[in-house]
C-alpha atoms as a PDB file:
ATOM      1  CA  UNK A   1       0.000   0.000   0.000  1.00  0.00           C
ATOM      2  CA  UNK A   2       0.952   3.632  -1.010  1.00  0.00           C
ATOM      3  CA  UNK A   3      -0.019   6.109   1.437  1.00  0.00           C
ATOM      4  CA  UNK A   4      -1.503   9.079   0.271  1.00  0.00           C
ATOM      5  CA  UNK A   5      -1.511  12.562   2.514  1.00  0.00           C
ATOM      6  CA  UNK A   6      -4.838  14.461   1.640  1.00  0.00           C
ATOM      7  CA  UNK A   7      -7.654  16.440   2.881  1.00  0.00           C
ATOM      8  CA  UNK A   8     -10.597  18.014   1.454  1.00  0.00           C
ATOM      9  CA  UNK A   9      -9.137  20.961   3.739  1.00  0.00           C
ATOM     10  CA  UNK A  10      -6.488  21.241   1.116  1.00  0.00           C
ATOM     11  CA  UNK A  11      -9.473  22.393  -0.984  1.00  0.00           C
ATOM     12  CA  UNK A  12      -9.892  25.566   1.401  1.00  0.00           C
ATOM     13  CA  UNK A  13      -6.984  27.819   0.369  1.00  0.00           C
ATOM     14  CA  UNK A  14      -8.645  30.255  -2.109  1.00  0.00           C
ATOM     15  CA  UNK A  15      -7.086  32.126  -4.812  1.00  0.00           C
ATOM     16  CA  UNK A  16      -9.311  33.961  -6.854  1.00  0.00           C
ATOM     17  CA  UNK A  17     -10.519  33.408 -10.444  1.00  0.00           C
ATOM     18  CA  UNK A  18      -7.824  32.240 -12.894  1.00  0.00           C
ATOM     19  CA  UNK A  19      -5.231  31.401 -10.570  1.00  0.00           C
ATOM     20  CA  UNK A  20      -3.014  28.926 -11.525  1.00  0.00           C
ATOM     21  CA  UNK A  21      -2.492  27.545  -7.990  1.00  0.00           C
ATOM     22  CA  UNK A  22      -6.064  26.578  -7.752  1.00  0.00           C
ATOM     23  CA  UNK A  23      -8.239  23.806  -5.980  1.00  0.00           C
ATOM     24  CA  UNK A  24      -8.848  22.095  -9.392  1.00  0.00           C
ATOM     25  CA  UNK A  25      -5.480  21.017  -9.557  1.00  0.00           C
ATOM     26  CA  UNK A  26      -6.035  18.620  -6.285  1.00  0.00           C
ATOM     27  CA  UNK A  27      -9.477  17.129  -7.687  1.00  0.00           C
ATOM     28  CA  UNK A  28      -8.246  16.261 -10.925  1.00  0.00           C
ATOM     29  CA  UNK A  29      -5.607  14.429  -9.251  1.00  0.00           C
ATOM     30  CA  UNK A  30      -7.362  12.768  -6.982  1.00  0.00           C
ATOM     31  CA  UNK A  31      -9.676  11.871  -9.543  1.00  0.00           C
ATOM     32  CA  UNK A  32      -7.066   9.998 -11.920  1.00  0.00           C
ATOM     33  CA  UNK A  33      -6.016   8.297  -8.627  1.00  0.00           C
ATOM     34  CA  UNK A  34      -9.071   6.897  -7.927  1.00  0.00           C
ATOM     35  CA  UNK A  35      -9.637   5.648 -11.466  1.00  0.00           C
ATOM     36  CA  UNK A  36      -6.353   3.999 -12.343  1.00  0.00           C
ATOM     37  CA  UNK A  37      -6.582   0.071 -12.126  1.00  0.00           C
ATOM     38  CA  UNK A  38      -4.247  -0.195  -9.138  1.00  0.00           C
ATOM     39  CA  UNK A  39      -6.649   2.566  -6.774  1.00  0.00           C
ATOM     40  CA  UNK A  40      -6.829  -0.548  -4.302  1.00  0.00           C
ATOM     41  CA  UNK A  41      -3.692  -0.193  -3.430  1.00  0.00           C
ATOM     42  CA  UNK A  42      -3.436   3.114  -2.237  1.00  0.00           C
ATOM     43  CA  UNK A  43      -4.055   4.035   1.583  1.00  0.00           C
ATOM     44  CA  UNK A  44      -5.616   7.802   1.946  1.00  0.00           C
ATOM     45  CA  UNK A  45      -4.314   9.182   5.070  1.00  0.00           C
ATOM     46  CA  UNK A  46      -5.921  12.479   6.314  1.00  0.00           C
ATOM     47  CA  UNK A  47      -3.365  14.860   8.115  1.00  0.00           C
ATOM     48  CA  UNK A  48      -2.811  14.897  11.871  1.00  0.00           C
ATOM     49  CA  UNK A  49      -5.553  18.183  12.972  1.00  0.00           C
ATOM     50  CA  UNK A  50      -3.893  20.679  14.181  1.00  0.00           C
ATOM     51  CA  UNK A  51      -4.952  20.627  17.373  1.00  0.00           C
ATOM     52  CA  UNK A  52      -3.392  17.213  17.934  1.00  0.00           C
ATOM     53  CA  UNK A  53       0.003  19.133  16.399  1.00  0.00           C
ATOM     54  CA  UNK A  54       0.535  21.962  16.086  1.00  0.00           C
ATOM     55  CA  UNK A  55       3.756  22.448  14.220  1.00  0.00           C
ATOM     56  CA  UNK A  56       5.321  25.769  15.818  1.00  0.00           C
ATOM     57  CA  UNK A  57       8.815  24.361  16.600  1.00  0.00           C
ATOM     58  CA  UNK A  58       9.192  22.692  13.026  1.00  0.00           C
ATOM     59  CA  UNK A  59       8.148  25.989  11.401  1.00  0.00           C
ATOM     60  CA  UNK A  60      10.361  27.983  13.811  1.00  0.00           C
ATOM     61  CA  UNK A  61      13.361  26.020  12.422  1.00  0.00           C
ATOM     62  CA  UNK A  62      12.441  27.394   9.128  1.00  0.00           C
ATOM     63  CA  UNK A  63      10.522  30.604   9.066  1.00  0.00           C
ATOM     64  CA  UNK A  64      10.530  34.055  11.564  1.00  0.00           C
ATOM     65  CA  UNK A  65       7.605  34.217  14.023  1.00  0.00           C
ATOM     66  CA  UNK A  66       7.394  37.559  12.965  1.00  0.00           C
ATOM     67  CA  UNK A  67       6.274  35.958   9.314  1.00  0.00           C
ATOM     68  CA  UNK A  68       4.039  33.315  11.065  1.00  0.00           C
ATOM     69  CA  UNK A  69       2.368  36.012  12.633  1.00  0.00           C
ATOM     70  CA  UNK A  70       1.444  37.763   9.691  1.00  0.00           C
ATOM     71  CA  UNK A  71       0.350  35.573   7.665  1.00  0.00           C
ATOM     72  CA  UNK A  72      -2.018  34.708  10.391  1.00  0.00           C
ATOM     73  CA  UNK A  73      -2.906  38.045  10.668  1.00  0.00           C
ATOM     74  CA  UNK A  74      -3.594  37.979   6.925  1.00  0.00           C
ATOM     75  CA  UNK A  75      -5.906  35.177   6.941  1.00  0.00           C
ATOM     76  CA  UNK A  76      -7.948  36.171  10.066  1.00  0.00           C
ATOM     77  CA  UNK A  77      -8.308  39.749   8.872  1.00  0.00           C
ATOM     78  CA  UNK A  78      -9.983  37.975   5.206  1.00  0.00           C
ATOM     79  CA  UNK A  79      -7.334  37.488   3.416  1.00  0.00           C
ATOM     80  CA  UNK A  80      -4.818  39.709   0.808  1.00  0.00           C
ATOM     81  CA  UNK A  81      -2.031  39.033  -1.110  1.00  0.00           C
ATOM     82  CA  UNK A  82       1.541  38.771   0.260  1.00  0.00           C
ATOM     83  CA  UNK A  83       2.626  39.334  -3.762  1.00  0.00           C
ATOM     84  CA  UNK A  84       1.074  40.001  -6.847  1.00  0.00           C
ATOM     85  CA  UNK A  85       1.518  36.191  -7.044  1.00  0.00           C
ATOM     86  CA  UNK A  86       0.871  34.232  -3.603  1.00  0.00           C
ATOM     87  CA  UNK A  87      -2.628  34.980  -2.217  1.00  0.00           C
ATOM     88  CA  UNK A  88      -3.815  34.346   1.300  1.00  0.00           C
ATOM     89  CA  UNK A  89      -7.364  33.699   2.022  1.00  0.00           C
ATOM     90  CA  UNK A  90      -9.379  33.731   5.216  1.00  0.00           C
ATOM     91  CA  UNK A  91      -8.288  29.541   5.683  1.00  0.00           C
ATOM     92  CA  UNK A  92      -5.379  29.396   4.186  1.00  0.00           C
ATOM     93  CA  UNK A  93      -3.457  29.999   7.544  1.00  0.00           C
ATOM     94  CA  UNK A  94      -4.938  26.670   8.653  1.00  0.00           C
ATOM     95  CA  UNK A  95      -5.272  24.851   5.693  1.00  0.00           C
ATOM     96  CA  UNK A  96      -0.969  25.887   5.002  1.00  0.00           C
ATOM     97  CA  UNK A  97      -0.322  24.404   8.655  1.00  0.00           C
ATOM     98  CA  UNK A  98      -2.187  21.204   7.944  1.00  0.00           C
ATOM     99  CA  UNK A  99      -0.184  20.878   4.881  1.00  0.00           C
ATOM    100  CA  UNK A 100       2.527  21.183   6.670  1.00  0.00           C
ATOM    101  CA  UNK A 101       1.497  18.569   9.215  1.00  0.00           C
ATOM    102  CA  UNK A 102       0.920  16.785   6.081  1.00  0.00           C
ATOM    103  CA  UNK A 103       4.332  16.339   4.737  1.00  0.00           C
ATOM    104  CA  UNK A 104       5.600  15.561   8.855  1.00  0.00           C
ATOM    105  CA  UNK A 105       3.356  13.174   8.652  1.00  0.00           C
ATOM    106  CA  UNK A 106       4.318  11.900   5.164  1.00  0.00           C
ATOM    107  CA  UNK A 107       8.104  11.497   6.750  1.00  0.00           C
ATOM    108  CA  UNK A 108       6.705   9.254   9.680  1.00  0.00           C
ATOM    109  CA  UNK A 109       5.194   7.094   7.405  1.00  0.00           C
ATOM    110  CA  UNK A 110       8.505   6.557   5.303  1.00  0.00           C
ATOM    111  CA  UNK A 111      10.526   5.766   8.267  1.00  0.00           C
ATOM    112  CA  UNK A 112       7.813   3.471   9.727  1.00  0.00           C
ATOM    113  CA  UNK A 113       7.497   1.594   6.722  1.00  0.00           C
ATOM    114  CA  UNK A 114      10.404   2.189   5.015  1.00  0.00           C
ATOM    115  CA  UNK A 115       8.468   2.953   1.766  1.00  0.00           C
ATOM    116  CA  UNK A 116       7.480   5.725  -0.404  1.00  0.00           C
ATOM    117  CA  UNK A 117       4.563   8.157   0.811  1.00  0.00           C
ATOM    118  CA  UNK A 118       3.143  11.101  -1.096  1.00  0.00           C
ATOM    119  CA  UNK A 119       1.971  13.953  -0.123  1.00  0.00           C
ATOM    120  CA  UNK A 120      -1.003  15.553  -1.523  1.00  0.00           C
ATOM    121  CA  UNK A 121      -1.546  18.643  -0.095  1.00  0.00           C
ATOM    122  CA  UNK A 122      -1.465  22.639  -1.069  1.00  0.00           C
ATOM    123  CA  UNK A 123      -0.136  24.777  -0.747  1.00  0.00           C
ATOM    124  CA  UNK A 124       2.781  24.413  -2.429  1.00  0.00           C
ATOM    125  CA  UNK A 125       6.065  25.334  -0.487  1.00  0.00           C
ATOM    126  CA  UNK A 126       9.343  25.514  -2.317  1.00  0.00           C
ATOM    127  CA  UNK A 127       9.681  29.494  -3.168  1.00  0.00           C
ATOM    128  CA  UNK A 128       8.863  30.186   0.319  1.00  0.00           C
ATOM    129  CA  UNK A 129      11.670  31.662   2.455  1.00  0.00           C
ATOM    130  CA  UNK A 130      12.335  32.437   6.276  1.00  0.00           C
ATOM    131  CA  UNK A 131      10.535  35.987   5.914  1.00  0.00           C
ATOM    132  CA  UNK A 132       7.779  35.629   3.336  1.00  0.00           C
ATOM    133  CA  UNK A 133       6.073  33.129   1.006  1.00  0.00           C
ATOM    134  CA  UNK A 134       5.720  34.208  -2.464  1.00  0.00           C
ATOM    135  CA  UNK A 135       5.364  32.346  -5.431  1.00  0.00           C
ATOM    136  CA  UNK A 136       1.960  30.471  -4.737  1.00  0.00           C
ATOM    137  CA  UNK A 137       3.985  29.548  -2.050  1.00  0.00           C
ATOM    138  CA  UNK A 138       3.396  30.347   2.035  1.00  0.00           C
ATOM    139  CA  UNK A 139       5.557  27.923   4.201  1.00  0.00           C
ATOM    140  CA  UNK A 140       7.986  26.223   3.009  1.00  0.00           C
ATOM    141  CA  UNK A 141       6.560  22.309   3.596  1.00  0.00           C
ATOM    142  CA  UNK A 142       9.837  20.091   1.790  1.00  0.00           C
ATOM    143  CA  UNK A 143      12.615  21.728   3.797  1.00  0.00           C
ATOM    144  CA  UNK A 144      10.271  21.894   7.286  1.00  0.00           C
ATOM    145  CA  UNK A 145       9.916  18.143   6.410  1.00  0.00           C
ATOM    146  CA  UNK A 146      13.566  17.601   5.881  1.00  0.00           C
ATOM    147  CA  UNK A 147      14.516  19.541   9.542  1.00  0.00           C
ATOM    148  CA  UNK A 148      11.732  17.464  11.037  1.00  0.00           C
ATOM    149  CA  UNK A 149      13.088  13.832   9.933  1.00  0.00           C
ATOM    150  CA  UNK A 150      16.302  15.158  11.564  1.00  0.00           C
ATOM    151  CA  UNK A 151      14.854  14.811  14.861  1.00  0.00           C
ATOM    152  CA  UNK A 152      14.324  11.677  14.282  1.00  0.00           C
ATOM    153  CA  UNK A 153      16.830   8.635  15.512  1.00  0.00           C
ATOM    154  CA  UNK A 154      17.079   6.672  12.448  1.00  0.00           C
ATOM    155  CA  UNK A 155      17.655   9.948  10.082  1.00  0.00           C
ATOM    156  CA  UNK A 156      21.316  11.440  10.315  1.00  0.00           C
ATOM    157  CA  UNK A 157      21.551  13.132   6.464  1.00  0.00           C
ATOM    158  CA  UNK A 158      18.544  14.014   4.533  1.00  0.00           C
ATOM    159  CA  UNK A 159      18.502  14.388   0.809  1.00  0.00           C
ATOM    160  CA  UNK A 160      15.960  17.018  -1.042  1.00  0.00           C
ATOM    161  CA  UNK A 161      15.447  16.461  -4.542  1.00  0.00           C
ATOM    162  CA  UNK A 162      13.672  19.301  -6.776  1.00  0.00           C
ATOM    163  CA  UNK A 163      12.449  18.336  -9.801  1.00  0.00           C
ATOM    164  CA  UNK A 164       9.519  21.524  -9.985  1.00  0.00           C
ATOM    165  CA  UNK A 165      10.616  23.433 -13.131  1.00  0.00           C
ATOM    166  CA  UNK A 166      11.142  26.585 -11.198  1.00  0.00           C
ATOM    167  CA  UNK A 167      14.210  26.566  -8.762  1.00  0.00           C
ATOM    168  CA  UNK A 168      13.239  26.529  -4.884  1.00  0.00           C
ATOM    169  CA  UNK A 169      14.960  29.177  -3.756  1.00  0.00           C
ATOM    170  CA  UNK A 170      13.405  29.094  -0.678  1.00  0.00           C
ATOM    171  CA  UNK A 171      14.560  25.600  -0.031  1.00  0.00           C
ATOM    172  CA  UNK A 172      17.542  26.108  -0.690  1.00  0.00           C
ATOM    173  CA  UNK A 173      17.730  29.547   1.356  1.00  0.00           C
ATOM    174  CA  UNK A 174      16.657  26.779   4.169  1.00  0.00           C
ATOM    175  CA  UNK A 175      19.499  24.027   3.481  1.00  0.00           C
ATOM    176  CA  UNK A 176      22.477  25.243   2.032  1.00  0.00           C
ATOM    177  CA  UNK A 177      24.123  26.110   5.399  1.00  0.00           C
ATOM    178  CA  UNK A 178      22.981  23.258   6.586  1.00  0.00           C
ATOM    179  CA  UNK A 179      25.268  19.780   7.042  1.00  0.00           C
ATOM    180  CA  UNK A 180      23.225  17.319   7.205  1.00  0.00           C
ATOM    181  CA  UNK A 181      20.522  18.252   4.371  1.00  0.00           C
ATOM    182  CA  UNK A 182      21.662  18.506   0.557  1.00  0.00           C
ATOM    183  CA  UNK A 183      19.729  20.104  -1.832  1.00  0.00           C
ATOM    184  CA  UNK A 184      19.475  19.243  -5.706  1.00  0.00           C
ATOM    185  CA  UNK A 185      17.347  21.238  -8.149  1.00  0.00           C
ATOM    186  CA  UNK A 186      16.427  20.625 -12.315  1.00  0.00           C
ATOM    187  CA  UNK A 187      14.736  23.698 -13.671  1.00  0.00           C
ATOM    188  CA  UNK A 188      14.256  26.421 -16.522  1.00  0.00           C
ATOM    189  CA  UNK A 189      16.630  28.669 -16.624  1.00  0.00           C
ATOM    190  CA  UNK A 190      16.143  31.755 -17.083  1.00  0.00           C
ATOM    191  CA  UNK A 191      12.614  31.396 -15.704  1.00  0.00           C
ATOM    192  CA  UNK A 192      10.857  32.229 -12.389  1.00  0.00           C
ATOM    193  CA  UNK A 193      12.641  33.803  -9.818  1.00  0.00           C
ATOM    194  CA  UNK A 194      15.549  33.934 -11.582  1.00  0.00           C
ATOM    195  CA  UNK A 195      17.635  31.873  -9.018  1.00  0.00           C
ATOM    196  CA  UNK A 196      19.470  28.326  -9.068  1.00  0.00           C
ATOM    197  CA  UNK A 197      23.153  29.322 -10.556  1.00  0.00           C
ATOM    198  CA  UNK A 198      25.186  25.789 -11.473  1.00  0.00           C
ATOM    199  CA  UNK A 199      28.068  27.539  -9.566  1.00  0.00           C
ATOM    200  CA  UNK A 200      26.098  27.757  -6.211  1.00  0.00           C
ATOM    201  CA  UNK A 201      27.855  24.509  -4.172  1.00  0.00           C
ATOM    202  CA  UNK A 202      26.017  24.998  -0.559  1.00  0.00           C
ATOM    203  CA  UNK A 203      28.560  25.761   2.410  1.00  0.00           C
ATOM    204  CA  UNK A 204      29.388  22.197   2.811  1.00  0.00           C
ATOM    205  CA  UNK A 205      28.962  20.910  -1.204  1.00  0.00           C
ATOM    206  CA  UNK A 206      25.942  20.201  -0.709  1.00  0.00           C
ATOM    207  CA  UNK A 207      24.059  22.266  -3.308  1.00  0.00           C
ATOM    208  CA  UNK A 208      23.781  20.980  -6.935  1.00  0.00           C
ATOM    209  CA  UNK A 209      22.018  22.837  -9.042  1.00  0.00           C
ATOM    210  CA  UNK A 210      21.618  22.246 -12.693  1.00  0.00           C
ATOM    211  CA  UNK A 211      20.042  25.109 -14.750  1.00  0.00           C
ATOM    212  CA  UNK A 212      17.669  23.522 -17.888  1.00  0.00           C
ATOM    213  CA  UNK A 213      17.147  25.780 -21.351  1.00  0.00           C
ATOM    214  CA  UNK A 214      14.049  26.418 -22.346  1.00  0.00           C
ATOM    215  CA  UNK A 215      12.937  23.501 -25.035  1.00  0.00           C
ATOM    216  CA  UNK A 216      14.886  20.762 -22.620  1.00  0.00           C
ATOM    217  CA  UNK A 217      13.319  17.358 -23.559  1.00  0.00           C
ATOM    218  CA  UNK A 218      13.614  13.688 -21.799  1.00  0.00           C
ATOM    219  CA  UNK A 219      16.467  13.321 -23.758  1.00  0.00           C
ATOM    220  CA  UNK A 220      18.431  16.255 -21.609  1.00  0.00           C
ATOM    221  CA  UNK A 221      16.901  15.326 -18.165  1.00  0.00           C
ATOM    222  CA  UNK A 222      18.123  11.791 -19.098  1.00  0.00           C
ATOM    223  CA  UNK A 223      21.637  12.978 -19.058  1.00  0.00           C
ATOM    224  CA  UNK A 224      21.891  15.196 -16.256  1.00  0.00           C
ATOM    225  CA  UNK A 225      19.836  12.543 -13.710  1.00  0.00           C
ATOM    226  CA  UNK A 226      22.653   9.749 -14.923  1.00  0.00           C
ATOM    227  CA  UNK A 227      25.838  12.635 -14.841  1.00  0.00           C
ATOM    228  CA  UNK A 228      24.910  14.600 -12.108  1.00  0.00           C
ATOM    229  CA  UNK A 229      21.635  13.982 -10.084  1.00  0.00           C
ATOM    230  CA  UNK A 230      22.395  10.222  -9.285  1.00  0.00           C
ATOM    231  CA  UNK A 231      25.760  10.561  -8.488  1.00  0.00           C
ATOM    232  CA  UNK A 232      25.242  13.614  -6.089  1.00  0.00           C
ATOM    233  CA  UNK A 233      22.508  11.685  -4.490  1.00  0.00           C
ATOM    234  CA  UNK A 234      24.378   8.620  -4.093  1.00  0.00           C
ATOM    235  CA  UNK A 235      27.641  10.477  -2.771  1.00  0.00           C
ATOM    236  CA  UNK A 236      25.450  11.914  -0.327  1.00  0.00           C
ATOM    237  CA  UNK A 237      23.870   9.008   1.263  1.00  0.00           C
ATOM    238  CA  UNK A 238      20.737  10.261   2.748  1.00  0.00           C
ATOM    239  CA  UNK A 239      18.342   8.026   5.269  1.00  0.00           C
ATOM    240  CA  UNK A 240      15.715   9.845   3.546  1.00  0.00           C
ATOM    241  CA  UNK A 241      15.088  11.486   0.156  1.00  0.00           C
ATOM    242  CA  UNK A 242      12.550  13.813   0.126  1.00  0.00           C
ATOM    243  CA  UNK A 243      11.111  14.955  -3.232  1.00  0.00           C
ATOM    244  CA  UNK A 244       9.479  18.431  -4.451  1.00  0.00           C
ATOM    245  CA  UNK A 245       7.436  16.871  -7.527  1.00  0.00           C
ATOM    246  CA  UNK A 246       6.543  19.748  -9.121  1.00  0.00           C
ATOM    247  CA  UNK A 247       4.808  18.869 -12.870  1.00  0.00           C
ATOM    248  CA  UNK A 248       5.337  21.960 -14.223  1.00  0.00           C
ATOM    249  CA  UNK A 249       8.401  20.806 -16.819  1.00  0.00           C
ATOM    250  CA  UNK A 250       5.498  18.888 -19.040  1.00  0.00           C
ATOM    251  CA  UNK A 251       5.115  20.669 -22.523  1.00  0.00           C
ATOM    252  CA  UNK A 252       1.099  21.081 -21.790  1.00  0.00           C
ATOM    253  CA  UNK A 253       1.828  23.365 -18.966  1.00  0.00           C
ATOM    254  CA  UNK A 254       1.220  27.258 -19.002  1.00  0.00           C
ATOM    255  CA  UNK A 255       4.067  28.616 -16.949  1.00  0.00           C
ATOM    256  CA  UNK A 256       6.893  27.415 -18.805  1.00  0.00           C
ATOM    257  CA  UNK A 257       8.674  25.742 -21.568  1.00  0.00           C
ATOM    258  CA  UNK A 258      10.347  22.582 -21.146  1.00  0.00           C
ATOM    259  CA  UNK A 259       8.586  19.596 -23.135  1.00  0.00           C
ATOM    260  CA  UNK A 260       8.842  16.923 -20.639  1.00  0.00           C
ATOM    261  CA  UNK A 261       5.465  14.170 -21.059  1.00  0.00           C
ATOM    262  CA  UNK A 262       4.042  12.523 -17.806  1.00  0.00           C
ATOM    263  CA  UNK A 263       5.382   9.743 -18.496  1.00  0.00           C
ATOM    264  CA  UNK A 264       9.008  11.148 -17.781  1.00  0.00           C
ATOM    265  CA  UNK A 265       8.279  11.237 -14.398  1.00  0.00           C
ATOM    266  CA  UNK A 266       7.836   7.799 -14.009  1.00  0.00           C
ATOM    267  CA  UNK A 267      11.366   7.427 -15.478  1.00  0.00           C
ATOM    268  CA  UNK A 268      12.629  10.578 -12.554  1.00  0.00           C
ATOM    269  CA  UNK A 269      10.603   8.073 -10.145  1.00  0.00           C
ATOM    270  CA  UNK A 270      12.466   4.659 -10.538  1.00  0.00           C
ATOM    271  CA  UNK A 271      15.807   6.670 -11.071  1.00  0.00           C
ATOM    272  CA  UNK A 272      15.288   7.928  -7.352  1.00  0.00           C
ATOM    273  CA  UNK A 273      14.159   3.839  -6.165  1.00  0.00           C
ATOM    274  CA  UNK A 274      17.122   2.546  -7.701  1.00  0.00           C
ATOM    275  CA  UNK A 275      19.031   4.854  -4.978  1.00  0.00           C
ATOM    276  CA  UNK A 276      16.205   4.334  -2.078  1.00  0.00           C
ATOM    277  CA  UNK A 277      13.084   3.087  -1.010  1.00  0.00           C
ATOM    278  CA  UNK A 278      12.972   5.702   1.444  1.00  0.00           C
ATOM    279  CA  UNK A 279      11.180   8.398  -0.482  1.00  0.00           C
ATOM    280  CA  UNK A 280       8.733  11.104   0.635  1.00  0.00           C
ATOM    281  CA  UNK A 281       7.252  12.749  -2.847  1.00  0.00           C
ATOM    282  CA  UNK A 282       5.265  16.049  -1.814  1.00  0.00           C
ATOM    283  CA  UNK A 283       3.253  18.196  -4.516  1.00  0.00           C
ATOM    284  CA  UNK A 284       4.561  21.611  -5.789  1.00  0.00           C
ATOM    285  CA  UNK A 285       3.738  23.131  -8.887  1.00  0.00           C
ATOM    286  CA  UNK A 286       1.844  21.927 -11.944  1.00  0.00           C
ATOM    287  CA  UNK A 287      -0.735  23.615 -13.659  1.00  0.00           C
ATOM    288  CA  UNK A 288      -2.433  22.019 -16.928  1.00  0.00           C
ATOM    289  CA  UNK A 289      -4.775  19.901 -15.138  1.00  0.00           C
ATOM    290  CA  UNK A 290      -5.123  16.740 -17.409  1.00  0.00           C
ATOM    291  CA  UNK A 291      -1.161  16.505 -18.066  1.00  0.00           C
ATOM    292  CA  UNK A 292      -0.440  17.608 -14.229  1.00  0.00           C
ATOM    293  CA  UNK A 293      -2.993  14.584 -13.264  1.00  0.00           C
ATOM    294  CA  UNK A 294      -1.559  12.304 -15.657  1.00  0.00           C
ATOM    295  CA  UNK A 295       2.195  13.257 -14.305  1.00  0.00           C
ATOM    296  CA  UNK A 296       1.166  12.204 -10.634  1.00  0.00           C
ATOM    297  CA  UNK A 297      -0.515   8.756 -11.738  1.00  0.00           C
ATOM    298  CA  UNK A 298       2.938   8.044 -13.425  1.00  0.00           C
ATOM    299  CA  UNK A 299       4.644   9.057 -10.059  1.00  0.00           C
ATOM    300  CA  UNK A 300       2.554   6.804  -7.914  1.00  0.00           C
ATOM    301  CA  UNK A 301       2.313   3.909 -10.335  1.00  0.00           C
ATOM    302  CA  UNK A 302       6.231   3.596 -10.506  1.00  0.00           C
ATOM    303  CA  UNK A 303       6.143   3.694  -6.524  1.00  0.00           C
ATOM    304  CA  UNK A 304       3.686   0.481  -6.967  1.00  0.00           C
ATOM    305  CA  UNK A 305       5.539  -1.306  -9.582  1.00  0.00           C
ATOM    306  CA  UNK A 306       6.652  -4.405  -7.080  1.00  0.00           C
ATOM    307  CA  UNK A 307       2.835  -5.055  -7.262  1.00  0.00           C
ATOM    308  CA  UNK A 308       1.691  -4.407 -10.506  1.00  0.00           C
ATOM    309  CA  UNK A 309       5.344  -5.051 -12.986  1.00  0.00           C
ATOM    310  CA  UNK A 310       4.334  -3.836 -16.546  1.00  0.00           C
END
């Protein structure tokens, strides 16, 4: 069985009309989940409430109470926008802390099982950094994850693998002077926010990031998982690999122009449980809707492949 983080909470977080970042993009994936011929094999897991957890000290490791705060503020006062970009509505305080407790949650299931979990939740996390979200993003859920599983006794290094097709500079912000965390990004360059230099190494190596031109096909990704992704990962060593899966790098989608297909990321998948079985996937970006739902099937099929070989 695959666990699978959700809750119709997730639904909550409000962005106005024509947002990208947008409830849909959580019902059509749930939707192609529940359809695929292998559905009985997934376990949905709802969150831990928040009043069972409430995840101060994990955020504190990552974000400025004065930043919790306001966006608190934010939501209680009906919401606003913290950019032209990332809006806050009156629930998305909550509804970003359950997310949050989400992808904790997501990390306890990996180490209990020793198997991959995924996290289907929203907001998304990766752009957000210690004194703001932006970017569709409000707190930053992959790196909180990867500070939380260091608490933990079986988890000495963590790995964070970014495969969104916008860098997580916020993530990385969060890791890069950190020892025991790497972080390794694949995304459009130039593209949105215009961060993610190949020359940036992390204070203690443990940055690797690997800039994509616009037009970058399987083809290219192939390369650069099989030169440089899999080796860094594997040099590293990590108890637990923790994955932004962002489907934004599919040719369909709105915000940017690589021509990756879905089925790629089943490919990015088994790469990653060749190295691992200890893999917590969490949702980031990804906005065409049928190619986005599509992209996440692929993802969660390859994590089943023991029980269903093609």
């Amino acid at each position: 069985m695959l666990p699978i983080l959700y809750s119709e909470r997730f639904l909550d977080h409000l962005t106005g009309p024509y947002h990208p970042e947008r409830p849909e993009r959580l019902r059509a994936i749930k939707a192609a989940l529940e359809a695929a011929p292998w559905a009985d094999q997934l376990q949905w897991l709802a969150p831990t409430p928040l009043e069972e957890r409430y995840p101060l000290p994990d955020l504190l490791r990552c974000h400025d109470p004065d930043y919790i705060e306001r966006l608190k503020n934010l939501a209680e006062q009906g919401g606003g926008a913290l950019d032209p970009d990332t809006m806050v509505s009156p629930h998305s305080y909550d509804v970003a802390l359950l997310a949050v407790n989400a992808w904790i949650d997501g990390v306890d299931q990996v180490l209990a099982h020793q198997s991959p979990a995924f996290v289907l939740a929203r907001p998304p996390g990766h752009h957000a950094i210690a004194s703001t979200g932006m970017g569709f993003c409000l707190l930053a859920n992959a790196a909180i994850a990867a500070h939380y599983a260091l608490s933990q006794p079986a988890v000495k290094r963590v790995a964070l693998l970014d495969w969104d097709v916008h860098h997580g500079n916020g993530s990385q912000a969060l890791i890069e002077t950190h020892a025991q965390i790497a972080y390794c990004s694949l995304h459009q360059s130039p593209c949105y926010p215009g961060t993610g230099r190949a020359t940036e190494q992390g204070q203690y190596g443990n940055v690797l990031n690997i800039p994509m031109p616009a037009g970058s096909s399987l083809q290219e990704y192939q390369r650069q998982f099989q030169e440089q992704v899999i080796p860094f990962l594997q040099a590293w060593q990590p108890d637990l690999l923790i994955i932004s899966a962002g489907y934004d790098a599919n040719a369909a989608d709105p915000l940017a122009a690589i021509n990756l297909q879905p089925q790629d990321y089943g490919l990015f998948t088994q790469y990653c449980l060749n190295l691992t079985s200890h893999i917590l996937l969490g949702l980031e970006g990804g906005y065409d809707l049928p190619t986005l739902a599509q992209s996440v099937a692929m993802t969660v099929e390859r994590c089943l492949k023991p029980l269903h070989p093609r």
